[in-house]
Protein backbone atom coordinates (compact mmCIF):
# COMPACT_ATOMS: atom_id res chain seq x y z
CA UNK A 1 72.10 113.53 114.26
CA UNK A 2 69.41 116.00 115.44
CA UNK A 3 68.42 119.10 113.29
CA UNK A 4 65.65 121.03 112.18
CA UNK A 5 65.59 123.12 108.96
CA UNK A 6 63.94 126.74 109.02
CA UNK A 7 62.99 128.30 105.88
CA UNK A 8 63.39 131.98 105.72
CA UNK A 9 63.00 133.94 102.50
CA UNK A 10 62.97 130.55 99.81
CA UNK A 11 66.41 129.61 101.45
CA UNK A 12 66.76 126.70 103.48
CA UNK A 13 69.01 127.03 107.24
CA UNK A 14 70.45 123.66 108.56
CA UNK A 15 70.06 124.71 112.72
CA UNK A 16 71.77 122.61 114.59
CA UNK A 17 70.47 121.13 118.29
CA UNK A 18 71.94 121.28 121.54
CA UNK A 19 72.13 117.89 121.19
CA UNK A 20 74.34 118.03 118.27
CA UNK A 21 76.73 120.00 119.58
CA UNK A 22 77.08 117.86 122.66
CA UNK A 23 77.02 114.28 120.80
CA UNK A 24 79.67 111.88 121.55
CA UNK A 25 81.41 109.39 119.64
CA UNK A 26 83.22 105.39 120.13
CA UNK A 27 87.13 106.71 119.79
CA UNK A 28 88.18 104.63 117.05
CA UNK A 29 92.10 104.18 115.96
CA UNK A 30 91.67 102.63 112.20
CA UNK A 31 94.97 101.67 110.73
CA UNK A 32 96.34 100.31 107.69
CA UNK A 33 99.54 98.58 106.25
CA UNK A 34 99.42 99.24 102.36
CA UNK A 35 97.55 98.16 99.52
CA UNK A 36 99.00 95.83 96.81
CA UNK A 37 100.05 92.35 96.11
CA UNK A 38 100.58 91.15 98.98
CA UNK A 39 102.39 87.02 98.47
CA UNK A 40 100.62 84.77 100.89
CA UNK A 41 104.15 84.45 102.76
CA UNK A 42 103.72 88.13 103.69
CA UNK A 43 99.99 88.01 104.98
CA UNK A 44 101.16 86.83 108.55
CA UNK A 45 103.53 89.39 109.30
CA UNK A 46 100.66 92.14 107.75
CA UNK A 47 98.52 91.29 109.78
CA UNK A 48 99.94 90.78 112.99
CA UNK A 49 101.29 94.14 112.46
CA UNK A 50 98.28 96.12 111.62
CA UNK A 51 96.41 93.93 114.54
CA UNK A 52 99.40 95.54 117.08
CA UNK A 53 99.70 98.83 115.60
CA UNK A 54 95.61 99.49 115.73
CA UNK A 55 95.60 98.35 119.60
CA UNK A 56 98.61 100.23 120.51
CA UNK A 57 96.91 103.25 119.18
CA UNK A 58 93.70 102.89 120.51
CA UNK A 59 95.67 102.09 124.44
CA UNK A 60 97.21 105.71 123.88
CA UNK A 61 94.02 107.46 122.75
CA UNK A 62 92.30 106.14 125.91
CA UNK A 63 94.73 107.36 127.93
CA UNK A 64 95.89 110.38 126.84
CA UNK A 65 92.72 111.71 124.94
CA UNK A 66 94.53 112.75 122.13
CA UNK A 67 93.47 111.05 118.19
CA UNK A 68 97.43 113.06 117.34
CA UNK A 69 98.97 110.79 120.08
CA UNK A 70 97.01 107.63 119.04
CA UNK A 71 97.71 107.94 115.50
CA UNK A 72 101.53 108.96 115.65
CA UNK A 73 101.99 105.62 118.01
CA UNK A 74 100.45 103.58 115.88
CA UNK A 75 102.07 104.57 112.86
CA UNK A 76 105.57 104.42 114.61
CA UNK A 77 105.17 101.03 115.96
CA UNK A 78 104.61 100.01 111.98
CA UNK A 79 107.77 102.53 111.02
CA UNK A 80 109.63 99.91 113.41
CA UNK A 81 108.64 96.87 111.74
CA UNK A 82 110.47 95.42 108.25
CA UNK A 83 106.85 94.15 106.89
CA UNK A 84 105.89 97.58 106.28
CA UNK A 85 107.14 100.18 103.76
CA UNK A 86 108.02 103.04 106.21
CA UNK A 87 110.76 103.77 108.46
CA UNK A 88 112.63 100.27 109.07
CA UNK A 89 112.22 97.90 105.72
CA UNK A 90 111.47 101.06 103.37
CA UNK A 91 112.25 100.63 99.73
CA UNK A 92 115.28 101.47 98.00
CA UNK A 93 115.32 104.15 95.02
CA UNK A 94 117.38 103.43 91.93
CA UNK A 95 120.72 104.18 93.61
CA UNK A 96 119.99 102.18 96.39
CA UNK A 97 119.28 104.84 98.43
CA UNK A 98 116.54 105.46 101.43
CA UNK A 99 113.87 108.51 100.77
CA UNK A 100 110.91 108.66 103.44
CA UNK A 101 107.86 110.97 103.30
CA UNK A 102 105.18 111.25 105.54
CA UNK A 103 101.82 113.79 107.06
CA UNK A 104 99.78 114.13 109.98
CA UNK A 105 96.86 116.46 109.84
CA UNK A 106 94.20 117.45 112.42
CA UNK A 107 90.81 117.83 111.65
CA UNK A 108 89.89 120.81 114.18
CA UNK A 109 91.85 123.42 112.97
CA UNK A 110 93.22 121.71 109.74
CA UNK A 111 96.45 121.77 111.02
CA UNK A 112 99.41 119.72 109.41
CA UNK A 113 102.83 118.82 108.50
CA UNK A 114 104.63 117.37 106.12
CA UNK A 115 107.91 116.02 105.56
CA UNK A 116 109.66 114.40 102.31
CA UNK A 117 113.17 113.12 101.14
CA UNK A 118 113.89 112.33 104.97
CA UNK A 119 117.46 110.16 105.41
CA UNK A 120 118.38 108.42 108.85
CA UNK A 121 115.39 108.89 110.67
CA UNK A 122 113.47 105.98 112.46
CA UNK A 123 110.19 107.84 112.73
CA UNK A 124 109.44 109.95 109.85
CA UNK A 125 105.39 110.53 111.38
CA UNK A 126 106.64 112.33 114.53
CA UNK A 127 109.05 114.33 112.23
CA UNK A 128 106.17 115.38 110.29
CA UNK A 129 104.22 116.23 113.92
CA UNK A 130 107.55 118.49 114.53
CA UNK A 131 106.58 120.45 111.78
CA UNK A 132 103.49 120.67 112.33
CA UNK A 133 103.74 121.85 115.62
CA UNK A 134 107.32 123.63 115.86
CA UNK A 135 107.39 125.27 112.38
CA UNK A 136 104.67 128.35 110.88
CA UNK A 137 104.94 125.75 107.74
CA UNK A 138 103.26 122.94 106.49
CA UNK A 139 105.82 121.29 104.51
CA UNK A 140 109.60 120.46 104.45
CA UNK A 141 111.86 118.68 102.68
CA UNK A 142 115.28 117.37 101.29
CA UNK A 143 117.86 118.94 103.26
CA UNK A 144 116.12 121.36 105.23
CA UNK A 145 114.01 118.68 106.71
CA UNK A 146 117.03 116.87 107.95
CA UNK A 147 118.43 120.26 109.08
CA UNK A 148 115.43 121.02 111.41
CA UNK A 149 115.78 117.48 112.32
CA UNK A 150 119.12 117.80 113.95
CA UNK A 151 118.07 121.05 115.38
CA UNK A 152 114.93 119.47 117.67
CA UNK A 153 117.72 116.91 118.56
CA UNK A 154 115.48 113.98 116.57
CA UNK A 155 118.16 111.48 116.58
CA UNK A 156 119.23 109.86 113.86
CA UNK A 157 119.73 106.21 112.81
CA UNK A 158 122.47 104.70 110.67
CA UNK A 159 121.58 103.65 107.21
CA UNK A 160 122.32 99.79 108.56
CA UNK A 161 119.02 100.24 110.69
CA UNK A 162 116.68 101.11 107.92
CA UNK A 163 118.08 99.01 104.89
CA UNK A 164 116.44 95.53 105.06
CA UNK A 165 117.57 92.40 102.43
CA UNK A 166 114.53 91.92 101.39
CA UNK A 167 114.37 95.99 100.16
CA UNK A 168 117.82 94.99 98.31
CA UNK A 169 116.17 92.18 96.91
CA UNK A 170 112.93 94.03 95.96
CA UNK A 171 115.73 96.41 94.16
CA UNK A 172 118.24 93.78 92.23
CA UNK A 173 115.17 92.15 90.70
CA UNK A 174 113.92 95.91 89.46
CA UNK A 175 117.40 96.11 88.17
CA UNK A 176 117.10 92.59 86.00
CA UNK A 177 113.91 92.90 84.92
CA UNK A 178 114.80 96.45 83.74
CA UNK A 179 111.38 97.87 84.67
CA UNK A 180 110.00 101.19 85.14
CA UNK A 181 109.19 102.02 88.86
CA UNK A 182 106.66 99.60 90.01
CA UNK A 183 102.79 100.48 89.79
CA UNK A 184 102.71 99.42 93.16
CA UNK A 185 104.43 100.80 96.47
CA UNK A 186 105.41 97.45 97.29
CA UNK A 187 107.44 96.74 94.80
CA UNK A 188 108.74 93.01 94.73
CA UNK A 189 108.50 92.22 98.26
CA UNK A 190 104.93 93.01 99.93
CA UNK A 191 105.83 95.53 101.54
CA UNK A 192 103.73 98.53 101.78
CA UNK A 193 102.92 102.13 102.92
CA UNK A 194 101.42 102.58 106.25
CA UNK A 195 98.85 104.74 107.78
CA UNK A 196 96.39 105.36 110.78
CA UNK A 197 93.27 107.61 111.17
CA UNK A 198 91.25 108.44 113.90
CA UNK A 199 88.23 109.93 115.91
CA UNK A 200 88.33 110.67 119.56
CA UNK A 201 84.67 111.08 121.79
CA UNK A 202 84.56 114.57 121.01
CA UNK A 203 84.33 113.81 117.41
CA UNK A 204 88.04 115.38 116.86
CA UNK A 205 89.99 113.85 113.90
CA UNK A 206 93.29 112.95 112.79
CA UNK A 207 95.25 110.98 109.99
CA UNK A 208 98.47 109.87 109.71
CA UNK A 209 100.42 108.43 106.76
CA UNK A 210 104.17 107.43 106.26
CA UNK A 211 106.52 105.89 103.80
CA UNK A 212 109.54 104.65 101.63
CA UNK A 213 107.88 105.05 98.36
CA UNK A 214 108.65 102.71 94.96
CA UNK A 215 111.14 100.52 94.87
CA UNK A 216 113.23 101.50 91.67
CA UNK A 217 112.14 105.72 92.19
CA UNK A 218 114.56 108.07 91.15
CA UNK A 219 116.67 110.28 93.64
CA UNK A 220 114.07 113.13 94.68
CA UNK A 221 111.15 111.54 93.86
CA UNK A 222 108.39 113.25 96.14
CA UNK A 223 104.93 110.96 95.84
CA UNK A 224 101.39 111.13 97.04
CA UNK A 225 101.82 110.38 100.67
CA UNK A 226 103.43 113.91 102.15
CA UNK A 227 100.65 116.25 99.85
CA UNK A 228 97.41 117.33 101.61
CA UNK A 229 94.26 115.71 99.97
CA UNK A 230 96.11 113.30 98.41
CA UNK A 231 97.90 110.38 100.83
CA UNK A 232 95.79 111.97 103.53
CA UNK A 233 93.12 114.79 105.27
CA UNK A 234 91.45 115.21 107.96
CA UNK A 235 88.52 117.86 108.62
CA UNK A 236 86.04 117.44 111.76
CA UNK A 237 83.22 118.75 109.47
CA UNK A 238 83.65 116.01 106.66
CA UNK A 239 85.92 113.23 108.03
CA UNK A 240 89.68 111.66 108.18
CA UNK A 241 91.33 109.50 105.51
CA UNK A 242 95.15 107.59 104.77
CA UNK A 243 95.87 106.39 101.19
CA UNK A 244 97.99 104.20 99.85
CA UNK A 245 98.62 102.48 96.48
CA UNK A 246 100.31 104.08 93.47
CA UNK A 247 101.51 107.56 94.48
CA UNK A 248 101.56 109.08 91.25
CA UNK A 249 98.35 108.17 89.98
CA UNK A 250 96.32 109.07 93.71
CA UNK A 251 98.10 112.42 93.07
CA UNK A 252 96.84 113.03 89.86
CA UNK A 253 92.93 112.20 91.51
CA UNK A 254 93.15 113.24 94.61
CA UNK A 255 91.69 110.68 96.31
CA UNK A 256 91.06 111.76 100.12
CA UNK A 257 89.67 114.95 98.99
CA UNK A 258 87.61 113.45 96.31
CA UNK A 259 86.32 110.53 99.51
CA UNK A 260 85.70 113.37 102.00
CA UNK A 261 83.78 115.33 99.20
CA UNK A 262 81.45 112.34 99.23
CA UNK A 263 80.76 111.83 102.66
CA UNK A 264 79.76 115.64 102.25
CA UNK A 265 77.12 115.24 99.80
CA UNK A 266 75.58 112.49 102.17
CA UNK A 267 77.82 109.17 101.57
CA UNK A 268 78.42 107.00 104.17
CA UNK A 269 82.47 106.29 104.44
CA UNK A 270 82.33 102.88 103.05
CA UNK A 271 80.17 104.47 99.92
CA UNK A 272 82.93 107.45 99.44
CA UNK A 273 85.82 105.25 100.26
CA UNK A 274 84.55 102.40 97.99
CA UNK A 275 83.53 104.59 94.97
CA UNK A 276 86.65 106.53 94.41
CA UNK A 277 89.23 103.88 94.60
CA UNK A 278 87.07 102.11 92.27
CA UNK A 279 86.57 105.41 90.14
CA UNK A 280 90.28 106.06 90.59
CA UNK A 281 91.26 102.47 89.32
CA UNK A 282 88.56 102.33 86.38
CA UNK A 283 89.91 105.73 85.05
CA UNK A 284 93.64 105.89 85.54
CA UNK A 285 94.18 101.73 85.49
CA UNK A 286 96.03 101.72 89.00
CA UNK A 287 94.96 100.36 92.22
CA UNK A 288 95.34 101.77 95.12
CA UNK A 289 93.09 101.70 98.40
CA UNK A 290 91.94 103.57 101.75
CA UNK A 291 90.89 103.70 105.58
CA UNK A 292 88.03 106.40 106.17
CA UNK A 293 86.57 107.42 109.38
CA UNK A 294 83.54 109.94 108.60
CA UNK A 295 82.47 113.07 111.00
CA UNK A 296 79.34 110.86 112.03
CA UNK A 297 81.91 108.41 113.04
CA UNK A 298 81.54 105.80 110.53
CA UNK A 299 84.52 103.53 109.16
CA UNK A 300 84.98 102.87 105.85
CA UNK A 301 87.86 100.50 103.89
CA UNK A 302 88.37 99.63 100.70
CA UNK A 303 90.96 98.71 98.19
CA UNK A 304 91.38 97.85 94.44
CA UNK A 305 94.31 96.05 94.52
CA UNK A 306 95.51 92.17 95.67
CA UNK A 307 94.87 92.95 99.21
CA UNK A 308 95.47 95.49 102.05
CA UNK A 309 96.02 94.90 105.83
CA UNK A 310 93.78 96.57 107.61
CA UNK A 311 92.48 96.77 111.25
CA UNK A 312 90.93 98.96 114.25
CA UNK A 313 89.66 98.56 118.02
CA UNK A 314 86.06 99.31 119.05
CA UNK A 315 85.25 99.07 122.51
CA UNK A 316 86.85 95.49 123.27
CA UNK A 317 86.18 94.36 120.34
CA UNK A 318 89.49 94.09 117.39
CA UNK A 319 88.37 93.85 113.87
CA UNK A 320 90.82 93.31 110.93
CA UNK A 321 91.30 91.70 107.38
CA UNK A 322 93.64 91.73 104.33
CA UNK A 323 91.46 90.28 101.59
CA UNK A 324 88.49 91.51 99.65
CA UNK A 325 85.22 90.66 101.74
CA UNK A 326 86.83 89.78 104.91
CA UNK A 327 86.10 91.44 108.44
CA UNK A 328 87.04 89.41 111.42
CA UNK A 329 86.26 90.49 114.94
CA UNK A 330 88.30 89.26 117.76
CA UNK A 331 87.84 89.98 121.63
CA UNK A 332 90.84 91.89 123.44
């Protein structure tokens, strides 16, 4: 980063160089597939996805130039897949019921949209984008999200489609064991929340998150994912983050916000993503994790629970992992 301070009066001026304003940045598409814990049976399937999903979103940022495009198709390729808790396989609330939630945000003009309480949709992320976009609001839900739905002729998708057996299963062993809605978003099955952020060469941001919530949540139950700050931001001058762990206790912290405010005071990602999920965990006792990319174009992951499936492309270059410590780097 070039800059040169002046200092007029006793105050100090951050002037930024031509060369600033001009600097360009490796488009990155940095995805994740929820944090939790994960059985070894589901690790595969995590993976694989997360591996497919990063690619697939890093193919449509390079050709259309857009970080909104390349995070919305990576995020729907994961809403298609049962591994992950969003769209097809999401959890089931106490009545057996499907609830999705999801935000996109972009970082240039802090744009976003929000949707929660969604029923018979496939893609809940480009629902959210619909708001965004077609709507003077930020946020809708229950009914009136599946109103505006219908009207911008988003088809919809029977409730055969979404339901999965292992989300019944995940449910009937909530039931028996009589248990409060799981810390996790998983639940019983390893499933988990899913979520993509990006930066294209411009240094123009974007995140992405979408989900099914807790297995066992009651009928309404809005959680972290859909609320700005929390399950997500995204701001050009700071950076772009997705959360995911347990909604209720990343609400009450705020964790994005709290991440972006330390790549502000001069963190690097890793440092602000690493620090608050750990601060989070150590002062609330729930786990929870996060993918980070900062405004100098840095990537940063890091999660408190089990494990989280992570992954992004650089260049040719695919790097990915699901346990504590572990980065592999493959060539594409």
């Amino acid at each position: 980063m070039c800059f040169m301070i002046m200092k007029i009066k006793g105050l100090n001026f951050l002037i930024l160089t031509a060369a600033m304003a001009h600097k360009s940045f490796q488009p990155i598409v940095l995805v994740h597939g929820g944090a939790g814990d994960i059985p070894d049976s589901r690790v595969s399937a995590k993976l694989d996805g997360v591996c497919r999903a990063a690619r697939k979103g890093y193919e449509i940022l390079q050709k259309t130039g857009s970080v909104l495009d390349g995070i919305v198709a990576a995020v729907e390729l994961m809403e298609d897949e049962p591994a992950f808790n969003a769209g097809k396989g999401s959890v089931l609330t106490l009545e057996g019921n499907i609830e999705m939630e999801a935000l996109i945000c972009e970082g240039k003009n802090l744009k976003s949209g929000a949707v929660t309480l969604v029923k018979n949709i496939a893609h809940p992320i480009s629902l959210a984008r619909r708001v965004m976009v077609e709507t003077p609001h930020a946020f809708l839900g229950g009914e009136a999200v599946n109103e505006f739905a219908a009207r911008m002729g988003v088809p919809t998708v029977p409730d055969d489609y979404l339901f999965t057996s292992a989300a019944q299963a995940a449910l009937d062993h909530f039931k028996q064991a009589k248990s409060i809605p799981s810390k996790m978003e998983i639940g019983e099955v390893g499933v988990g929340t899913v979520g993509s952020v990006a930066i294209d060469a411009a240094g123009h941001m974007a995140s992405a998150t979408s989900t099914g919530g807790i297995t066992g949540k009651y009928n309404g139950r809005i959680g972290d994912t859909p609320l700005l700050g929390c399950g997500g931001y995204a701001d050009d001058e700071r950076g772009t983050v997705s959360t995911t762990g347990h909604g209720e206790t990343i609400m009450r912290y705020n964790l994005a916000q709290r991440i972006l405010a330390d790549i502000a005071s001069g963190k690097s990602a890793q440092e602000g993503t690493k620090d608050q999920c750990e601060g989070m965990t150590k002062r609330l006792n729930n786990t929870g994790g996060a993918i980070t990319i900062s405004s100098r174009g840095e990537v940063g992951v890091f999660f408190t629970s089990k494990r989280m499936a992570w992954a992004y492309q650089l260049g040719d270059e695919l790097h990915y992992g699901i346990e504590h410590g572990q980065h592999l780097v493959d060539k594409v």
